[in-house]
Protein backbone atom coordinates (compact mmCIF):
# COMPACT_ATOMS: atom_id res chain seq x y z
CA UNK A 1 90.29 92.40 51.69
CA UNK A 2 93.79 91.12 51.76
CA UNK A 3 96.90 93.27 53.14
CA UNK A 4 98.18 94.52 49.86
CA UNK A 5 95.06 95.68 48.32
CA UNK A 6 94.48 97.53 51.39
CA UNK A 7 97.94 99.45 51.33
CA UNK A 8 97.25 99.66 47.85
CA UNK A 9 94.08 101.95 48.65
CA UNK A 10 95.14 103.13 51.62
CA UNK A 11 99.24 103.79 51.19
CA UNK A 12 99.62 103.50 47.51
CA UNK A 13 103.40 104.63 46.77
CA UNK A 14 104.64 102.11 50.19
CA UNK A 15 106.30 99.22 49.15
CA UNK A 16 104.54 95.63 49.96
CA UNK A 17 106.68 92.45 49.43
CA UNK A 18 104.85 88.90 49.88
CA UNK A 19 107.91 87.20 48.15
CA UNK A 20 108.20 83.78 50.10
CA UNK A 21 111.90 84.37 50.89
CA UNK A 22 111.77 88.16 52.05
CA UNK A 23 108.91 86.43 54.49
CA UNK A 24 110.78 84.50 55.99
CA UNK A 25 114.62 86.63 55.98
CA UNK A 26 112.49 89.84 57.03
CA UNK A 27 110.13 87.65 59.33
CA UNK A 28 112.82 86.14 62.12
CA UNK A 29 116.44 86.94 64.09
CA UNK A 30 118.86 85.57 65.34
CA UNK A 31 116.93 83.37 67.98
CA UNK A 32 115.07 81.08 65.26
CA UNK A 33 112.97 79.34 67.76
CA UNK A 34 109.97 80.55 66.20
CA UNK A 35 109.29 79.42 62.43
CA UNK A 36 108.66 83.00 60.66
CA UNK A 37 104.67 83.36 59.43
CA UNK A 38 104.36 87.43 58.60
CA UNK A 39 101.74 88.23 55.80
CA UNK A 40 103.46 90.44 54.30
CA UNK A 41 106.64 92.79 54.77
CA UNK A 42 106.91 96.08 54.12
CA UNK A 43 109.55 98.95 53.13
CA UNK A 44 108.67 102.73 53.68
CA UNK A 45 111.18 105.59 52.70
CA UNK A 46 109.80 108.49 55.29
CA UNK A 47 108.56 109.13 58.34
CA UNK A 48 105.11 110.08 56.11
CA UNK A 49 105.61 106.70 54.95
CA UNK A 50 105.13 105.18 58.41
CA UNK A 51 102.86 107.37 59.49
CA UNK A 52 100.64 106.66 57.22
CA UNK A 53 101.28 102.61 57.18
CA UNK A 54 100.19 102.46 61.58
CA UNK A 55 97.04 104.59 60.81
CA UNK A 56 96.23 102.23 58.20
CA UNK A 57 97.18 99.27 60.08
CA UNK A 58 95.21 100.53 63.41
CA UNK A 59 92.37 101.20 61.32
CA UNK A 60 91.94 97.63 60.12
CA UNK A 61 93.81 95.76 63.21
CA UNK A 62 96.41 95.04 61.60
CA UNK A 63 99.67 93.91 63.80
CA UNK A 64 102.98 95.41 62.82
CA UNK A 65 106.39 94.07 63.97
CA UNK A 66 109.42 96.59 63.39
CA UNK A 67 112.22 94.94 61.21
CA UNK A 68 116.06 96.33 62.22
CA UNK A 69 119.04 94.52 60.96
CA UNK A 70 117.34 91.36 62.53
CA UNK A 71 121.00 90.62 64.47
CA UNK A 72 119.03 89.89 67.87
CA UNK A 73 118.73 86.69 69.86
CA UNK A 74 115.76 87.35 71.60
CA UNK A 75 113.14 87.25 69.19
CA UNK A 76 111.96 90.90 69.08
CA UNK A 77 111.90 91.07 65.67
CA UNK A 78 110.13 87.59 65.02
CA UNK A 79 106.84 87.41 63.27
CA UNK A 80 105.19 84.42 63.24
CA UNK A 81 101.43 84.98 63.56
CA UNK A 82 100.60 86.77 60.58
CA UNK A 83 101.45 89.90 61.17
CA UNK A 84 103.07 92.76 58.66
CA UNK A 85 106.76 93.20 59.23
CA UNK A 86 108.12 96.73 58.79
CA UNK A 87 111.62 97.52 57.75
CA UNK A 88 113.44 100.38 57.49
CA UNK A 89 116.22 99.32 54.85
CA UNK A 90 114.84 101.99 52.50
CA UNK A 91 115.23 104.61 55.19
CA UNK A 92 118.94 105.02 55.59
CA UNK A 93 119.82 108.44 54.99
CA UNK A 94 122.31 110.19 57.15
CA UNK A 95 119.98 113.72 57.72
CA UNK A 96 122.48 116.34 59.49
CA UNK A 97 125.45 116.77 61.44
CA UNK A 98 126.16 119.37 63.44
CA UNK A 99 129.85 120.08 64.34
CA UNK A 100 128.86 122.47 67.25
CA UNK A 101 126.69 120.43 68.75
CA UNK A 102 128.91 117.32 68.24
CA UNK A 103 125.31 115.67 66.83
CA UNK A 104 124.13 113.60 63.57
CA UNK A 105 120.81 113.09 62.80
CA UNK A 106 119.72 110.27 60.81
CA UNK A 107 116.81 107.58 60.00
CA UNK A 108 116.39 104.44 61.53
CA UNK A 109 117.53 101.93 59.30
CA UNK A 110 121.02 103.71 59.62
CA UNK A 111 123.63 100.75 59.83
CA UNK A 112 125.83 101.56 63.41
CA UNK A 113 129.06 100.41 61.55
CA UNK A 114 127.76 103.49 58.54
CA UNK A 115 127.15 105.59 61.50
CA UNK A 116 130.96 104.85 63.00
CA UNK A 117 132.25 105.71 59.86
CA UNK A 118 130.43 109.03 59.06
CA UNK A 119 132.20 109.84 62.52
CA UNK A 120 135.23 109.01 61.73
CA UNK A 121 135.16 111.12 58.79
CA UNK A 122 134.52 113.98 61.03
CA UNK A 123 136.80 113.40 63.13
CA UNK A 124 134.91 112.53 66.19
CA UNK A 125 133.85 108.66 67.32
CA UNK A 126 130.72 106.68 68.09
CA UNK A 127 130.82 104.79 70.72
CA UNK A 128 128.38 101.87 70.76
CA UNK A 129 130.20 98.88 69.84
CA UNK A 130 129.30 94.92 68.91
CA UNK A 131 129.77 92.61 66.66
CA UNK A 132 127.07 92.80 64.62
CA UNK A 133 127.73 96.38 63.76
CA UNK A 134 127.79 96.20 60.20
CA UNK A 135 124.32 94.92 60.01
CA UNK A 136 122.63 96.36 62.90
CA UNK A 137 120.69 99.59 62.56
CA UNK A 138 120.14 102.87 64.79
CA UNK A 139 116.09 102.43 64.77
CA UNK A 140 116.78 98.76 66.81
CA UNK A 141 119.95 99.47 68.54
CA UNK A 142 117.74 102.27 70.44
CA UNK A 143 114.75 100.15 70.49
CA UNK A 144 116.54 97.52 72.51
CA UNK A 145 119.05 100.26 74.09
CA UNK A 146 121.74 98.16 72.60
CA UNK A 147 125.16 98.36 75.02
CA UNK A 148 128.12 96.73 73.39
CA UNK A 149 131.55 96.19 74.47
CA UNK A 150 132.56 100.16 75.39
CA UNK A 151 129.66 100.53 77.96
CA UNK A 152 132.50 100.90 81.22
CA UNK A 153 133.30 103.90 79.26
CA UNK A 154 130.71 105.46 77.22
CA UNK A 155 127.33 104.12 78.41
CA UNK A 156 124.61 102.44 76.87
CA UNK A 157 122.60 103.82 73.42
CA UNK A 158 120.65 105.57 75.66
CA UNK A 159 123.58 107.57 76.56
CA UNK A 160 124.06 108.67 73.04
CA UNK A 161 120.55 109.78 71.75
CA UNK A 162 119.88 113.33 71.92
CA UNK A 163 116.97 113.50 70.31
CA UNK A 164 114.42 111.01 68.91
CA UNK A 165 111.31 110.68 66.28
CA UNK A 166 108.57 108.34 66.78
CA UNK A 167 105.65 107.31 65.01
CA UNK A 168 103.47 105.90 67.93
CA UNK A 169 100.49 103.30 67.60
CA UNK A 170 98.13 106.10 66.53
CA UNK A 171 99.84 107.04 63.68
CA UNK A 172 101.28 110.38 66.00
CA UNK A 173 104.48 111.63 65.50
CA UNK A 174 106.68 112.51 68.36
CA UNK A 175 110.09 114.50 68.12
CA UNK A 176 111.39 113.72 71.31
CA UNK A 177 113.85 116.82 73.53
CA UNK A 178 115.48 117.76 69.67
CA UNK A 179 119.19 117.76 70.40
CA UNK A 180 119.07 119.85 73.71
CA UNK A 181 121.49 119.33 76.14
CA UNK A 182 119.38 120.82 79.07
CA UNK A 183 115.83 120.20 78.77
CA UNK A 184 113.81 120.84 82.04
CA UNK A 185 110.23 121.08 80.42
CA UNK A 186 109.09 118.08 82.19
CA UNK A 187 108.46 114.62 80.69
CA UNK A 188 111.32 113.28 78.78
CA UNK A 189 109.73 110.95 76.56
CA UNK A 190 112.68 109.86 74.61
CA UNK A 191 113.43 107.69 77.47
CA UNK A 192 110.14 106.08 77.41
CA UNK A 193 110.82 105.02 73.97
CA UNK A 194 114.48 103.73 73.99
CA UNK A 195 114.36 100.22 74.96
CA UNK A 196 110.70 99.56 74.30
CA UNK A 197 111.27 97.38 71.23
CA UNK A 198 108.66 98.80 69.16
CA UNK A 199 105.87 98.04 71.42
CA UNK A 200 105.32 101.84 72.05
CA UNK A 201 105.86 103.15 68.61
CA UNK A 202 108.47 102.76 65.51
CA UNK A 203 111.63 104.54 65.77
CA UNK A 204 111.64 106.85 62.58
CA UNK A 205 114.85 109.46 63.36
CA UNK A 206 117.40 109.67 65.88
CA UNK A 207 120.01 112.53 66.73
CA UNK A 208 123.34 110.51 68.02
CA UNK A 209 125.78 112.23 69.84
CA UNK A 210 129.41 112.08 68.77
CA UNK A 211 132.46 112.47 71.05
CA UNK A 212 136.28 112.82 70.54
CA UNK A 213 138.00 109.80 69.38
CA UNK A 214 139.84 107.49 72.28
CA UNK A 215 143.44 107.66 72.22
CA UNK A 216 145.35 104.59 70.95
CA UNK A 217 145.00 101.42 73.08
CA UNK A 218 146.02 98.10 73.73
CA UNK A 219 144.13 94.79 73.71
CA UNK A 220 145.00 92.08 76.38
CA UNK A 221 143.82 88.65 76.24
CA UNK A 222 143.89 87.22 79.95
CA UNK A 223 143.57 83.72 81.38
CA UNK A 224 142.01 82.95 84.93
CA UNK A 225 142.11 79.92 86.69
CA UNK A 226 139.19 81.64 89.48
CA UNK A 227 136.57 84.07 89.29
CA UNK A 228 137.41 84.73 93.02
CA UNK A 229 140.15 86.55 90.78
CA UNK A 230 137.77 89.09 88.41
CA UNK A 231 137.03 91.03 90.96
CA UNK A 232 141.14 91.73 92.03
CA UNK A 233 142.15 92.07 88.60
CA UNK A 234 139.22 94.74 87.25
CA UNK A 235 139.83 97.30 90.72
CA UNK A 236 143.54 97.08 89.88
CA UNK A 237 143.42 97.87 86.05
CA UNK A 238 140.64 100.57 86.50
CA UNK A 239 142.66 101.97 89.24
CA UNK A 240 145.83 102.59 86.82
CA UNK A 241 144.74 102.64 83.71
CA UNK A 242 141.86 103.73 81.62
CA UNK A 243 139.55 101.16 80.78
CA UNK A 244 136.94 101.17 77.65
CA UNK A 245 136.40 97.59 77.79
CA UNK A 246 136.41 94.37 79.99
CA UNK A 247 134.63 91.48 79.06
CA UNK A 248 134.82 88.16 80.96
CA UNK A 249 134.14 84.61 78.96
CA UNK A 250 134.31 81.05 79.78
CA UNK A 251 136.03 77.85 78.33
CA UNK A 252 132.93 77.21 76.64
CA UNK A 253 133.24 80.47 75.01
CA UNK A 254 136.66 79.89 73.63
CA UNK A 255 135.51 76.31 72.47
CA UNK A 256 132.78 77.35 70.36
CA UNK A 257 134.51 80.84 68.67
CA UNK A 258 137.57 79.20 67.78
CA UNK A 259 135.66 76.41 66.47
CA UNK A 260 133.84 78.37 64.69
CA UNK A 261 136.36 80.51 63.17
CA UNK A 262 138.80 78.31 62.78
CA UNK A 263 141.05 80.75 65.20
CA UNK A 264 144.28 78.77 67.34
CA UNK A 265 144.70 79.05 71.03
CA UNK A 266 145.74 82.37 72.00
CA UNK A 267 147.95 81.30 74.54
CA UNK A 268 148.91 78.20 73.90
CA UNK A 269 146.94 75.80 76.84
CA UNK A 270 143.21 76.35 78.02
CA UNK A 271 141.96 78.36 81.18
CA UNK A 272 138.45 77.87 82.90
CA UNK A 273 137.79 81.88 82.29
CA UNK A 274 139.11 84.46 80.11
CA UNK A 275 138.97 88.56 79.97
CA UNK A 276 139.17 90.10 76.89
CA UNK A 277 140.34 94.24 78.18
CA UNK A 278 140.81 97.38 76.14
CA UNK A 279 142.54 100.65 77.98
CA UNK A 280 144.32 103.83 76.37
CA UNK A 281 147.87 103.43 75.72
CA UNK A 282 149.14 106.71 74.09
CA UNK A 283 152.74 106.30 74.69
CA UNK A 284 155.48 103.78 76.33
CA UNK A 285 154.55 105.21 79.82
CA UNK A 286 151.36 103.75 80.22
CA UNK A 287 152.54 100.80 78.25
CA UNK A 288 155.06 100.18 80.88
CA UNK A 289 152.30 100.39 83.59
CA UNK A 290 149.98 98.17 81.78
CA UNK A 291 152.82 95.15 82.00
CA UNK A 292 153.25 96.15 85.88
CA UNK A 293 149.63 95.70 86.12
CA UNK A 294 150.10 92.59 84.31
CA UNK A 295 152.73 90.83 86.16
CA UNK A 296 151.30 91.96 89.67
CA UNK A 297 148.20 90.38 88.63
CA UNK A 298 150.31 87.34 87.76
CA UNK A 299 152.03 87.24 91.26
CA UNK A 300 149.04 87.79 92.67
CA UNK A 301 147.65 84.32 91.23
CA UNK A 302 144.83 86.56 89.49
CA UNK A 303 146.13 85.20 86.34
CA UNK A 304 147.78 82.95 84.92
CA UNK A 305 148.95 84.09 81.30
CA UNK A 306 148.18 86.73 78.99
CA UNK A 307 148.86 88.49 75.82
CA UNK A 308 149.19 92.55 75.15
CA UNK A 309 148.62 93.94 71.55
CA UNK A 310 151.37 95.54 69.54
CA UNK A 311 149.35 96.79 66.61
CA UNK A 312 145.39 97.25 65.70
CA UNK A 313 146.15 93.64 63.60
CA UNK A 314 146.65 91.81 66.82
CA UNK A 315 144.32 94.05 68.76
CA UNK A 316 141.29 93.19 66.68
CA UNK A 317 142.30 89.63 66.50
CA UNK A 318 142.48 89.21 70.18
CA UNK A 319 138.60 91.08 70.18
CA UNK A 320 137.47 88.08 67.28
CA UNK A 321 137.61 85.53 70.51
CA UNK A 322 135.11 87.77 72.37
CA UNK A 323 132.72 89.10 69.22
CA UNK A 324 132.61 85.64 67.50
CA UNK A 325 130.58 83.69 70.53
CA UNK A 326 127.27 85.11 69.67
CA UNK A 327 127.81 84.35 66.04
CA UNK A 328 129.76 80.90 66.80
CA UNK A 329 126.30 79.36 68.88
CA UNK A 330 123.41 80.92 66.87
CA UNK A 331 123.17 78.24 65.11
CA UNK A 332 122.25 75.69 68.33
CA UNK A 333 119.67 77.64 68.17
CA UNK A 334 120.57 79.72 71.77
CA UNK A 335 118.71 81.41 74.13
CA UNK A 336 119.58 84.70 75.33
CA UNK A 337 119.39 86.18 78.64
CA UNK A 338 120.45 89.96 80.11
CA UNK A 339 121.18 89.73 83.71
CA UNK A 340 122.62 93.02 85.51
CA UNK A 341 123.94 92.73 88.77
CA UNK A 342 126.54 94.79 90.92
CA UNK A 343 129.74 94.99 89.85
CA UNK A 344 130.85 93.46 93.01
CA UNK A 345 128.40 90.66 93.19
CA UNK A 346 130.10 89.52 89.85
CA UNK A 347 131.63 86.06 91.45
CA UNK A 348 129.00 85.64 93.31
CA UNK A 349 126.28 85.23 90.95
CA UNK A 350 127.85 82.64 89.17
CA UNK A 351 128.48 80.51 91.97
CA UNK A 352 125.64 80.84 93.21
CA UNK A 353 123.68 79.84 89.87
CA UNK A 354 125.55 76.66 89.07
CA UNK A 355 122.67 75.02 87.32
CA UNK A 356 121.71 77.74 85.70
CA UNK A 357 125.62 79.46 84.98
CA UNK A 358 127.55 75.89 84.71
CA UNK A 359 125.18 73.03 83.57
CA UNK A 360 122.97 74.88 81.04
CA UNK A 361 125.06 77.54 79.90
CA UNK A 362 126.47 76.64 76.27
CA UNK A 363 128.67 79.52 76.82
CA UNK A 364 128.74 82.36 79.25
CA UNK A 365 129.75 86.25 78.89
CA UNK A 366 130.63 88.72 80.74
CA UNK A 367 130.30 92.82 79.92
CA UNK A 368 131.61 94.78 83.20
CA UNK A 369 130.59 98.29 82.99
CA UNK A 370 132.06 100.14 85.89
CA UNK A 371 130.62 103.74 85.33
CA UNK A 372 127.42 102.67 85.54
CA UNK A 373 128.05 100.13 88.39
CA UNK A 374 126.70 97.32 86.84
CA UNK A 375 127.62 94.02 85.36
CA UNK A 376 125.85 92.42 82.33
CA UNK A 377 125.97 88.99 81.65
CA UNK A 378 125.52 87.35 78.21
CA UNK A 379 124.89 83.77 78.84
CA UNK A 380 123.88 81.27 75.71
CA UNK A 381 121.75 78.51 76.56
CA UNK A 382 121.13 75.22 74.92
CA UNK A 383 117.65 75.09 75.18
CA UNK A 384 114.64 74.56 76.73
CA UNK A 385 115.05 71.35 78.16
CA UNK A 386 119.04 71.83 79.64
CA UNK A 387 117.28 74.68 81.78
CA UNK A 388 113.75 71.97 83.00
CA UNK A 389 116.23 68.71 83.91
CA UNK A 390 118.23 68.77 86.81
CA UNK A 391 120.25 66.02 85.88
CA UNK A 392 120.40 67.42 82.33
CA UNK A 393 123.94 68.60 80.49
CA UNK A 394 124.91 70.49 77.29
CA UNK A 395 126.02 68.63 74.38
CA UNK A 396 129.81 68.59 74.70
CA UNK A 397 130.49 70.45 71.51
């Protein structure tokens, strides 16, 4: 018995699509170095839904692979063996908010940049930040405990979920700590979960927390001839200002996003590494400080130009140079790798990689999160074969 005739008996009101082209949209990410092969993909619209679907599907061994906004690069989300793909577009609803609490509950399929804005409309912020937040969901940003561009400031996903829903392999359901802030009953399985990408169970509901909103900030666009100036540069800006962002790129980075985009030089003549840095600016006084920072970083020889932001125009055009790489290389097809280190060992780890940071790399990132005293690199390879030849380089473009 096929896979829809078995939902048919078994789920009859779930939705199951064998439509060539939803196989293969609903069947890969961003990664594409897998050709996408599920049997069949399908859309439930509750957590009954879901339930139901894994029971069937453990019943008859039938793989599942969870289906997000399909924005990663590491192929969590690829099926190419014949298994059933389940997405959660039909579960999108936006559940409850709770002003006391400072909480929203909502289903997976949630898109982050929907979730932003229901915030906003309250009055309060979320956090989690990237560039594919219009088209990522809540259900995978948890499942790969997603971190984005604010994480010096406000953590990683983990950092936001207060509670969490799971359907696990048995067809179980799981509501994981429900909102508490102190929770000292043992076990806290909602931990287990976030970052597991769906290998442990399918995220069905998630309650975010919400905070106040930042106060209003400047972007600045730096230029470094040295890494041996990172290091100088982040202790000095953290030390007199207040930092939600700093992201370091390379060349490469700049080559391929304004390529891309079709965006000029920033600053007029190309550096070996750039920082891309947000921090509060609520009036002229911090302003003022942020240019001091600036042009002791300059005298320093930490840097060698820059730009500051005047307006949330030029502040998110100065953040397209940093959130267009991923986008401006997926296409190669690249290969993705998350490497934490030390915030100290930053330099370091780069120059002491050069084959694998400076020959292979199509383009290298940087995300510096200082609360959590780590760094996390992004770093975009070529392929397989740049990374196996020592003698090997990337393609110039």
């Amino acid at each position: 018995m096929d896979f829809s005739r078995q939902m048919q008996r078994d789920c009859p009101d779930l939705e199951v699509v064998t439509d060539p082209g939803v196989l293969e949209s609903h069947g890969q990410d961003w990664s594409h170095f897998r050709t996408p092969a599920p049997a069949a993909v399908v859309f439930p619209r509750s957590v009954e839904q879901v339930r139901e679907l894994v029971r069937a599907a453990a019943r008859h061994r039938i793989p599942l692979v969870p289906s997000g906004g399909r924005t990663g690069l590491s192929g969590g989300a690829v099926a190419c063996s014949g298994e059933v793909v389940v997405s959660f577009d039909r579960m999108r609803r936006i559940l409850d908010f709770n002003a006391v609490e400072r909480t929203v509950t909502v289903e997976a399929g949630v898109v982050t940049a929907q979730l932003q804005a229901f915030a906003r409309d309250k009055g309060l912020y979320y956090p989690v930040s990237f560039a594919s937040e219009g088209s990522s969901q809540v259900g995978g940003n948890i499942a790969t405990n997603a971190g984005g561009i604010r994480v010096i400031r406000y953590g990683m996903t983990r950092d936001r979920v207060a509670g969490l829903k799971v359907v696990t392999g048995t067809g179980e359901v799981l509501d994981c700590n429900r909102g508490l802030v102190k929770n000292a009953s043992g076990y806290d399985f909602r931990h287990l979960f976030i970052g597991s990408e769906g290998t442990l169970g399918f995220v069905v509901e998630a309650t975010m927390k919400l905070t106040d909103p930042p106060a209003p900030s400047r972007v600045m666009l730096l230029a470094l001839d040295k890494l041996a100036g990172v290091m100088p540069l982040f202790d000095l800006l953290q030390s007199f200002l207040g930092l939600s962002a700093f992201e370091l790129f390379n060349d490469r980075s700049m080559h391929h996003v304004r390529l891309a985009h079709g965006l000029p030089d920033p600053l007029g003549q190309a550096a070996p590494w750039y920082v891309v840095t947000e921090c509060d600016c609520p009036g002229e006084s911090t302003e003022r400080i942020a240019l001091e920072c600036f042009e002791r970083a300059v005298e320093s020889g930490w840097l060698r130009d820059g730009v500051i932001s005047q307006n949330e125009k030029q502040a998110a055009d100065l953040w397209r140079y940093r959130e267009g790489i991923a986008e401006s290389v997926a296409h190669y097809p690249p290969y993705k790798n998350d490497v934490s280190v030390t915030v100290s060992r930053v330099p370091n780890s780069f120059c002491g990689s050069p084959n694998c940071w400076t020959r292979c790399a199509r383009s290298t990132t940087c995300s510096i999160t200082g609360t959590s005293e780590t760094a996390t690199y992004t770093s975009i390879f070529s392929g397989p074969r740049a990374c196996r030849s020592k003698t090997s380089r990337p393609d110039p473009t």
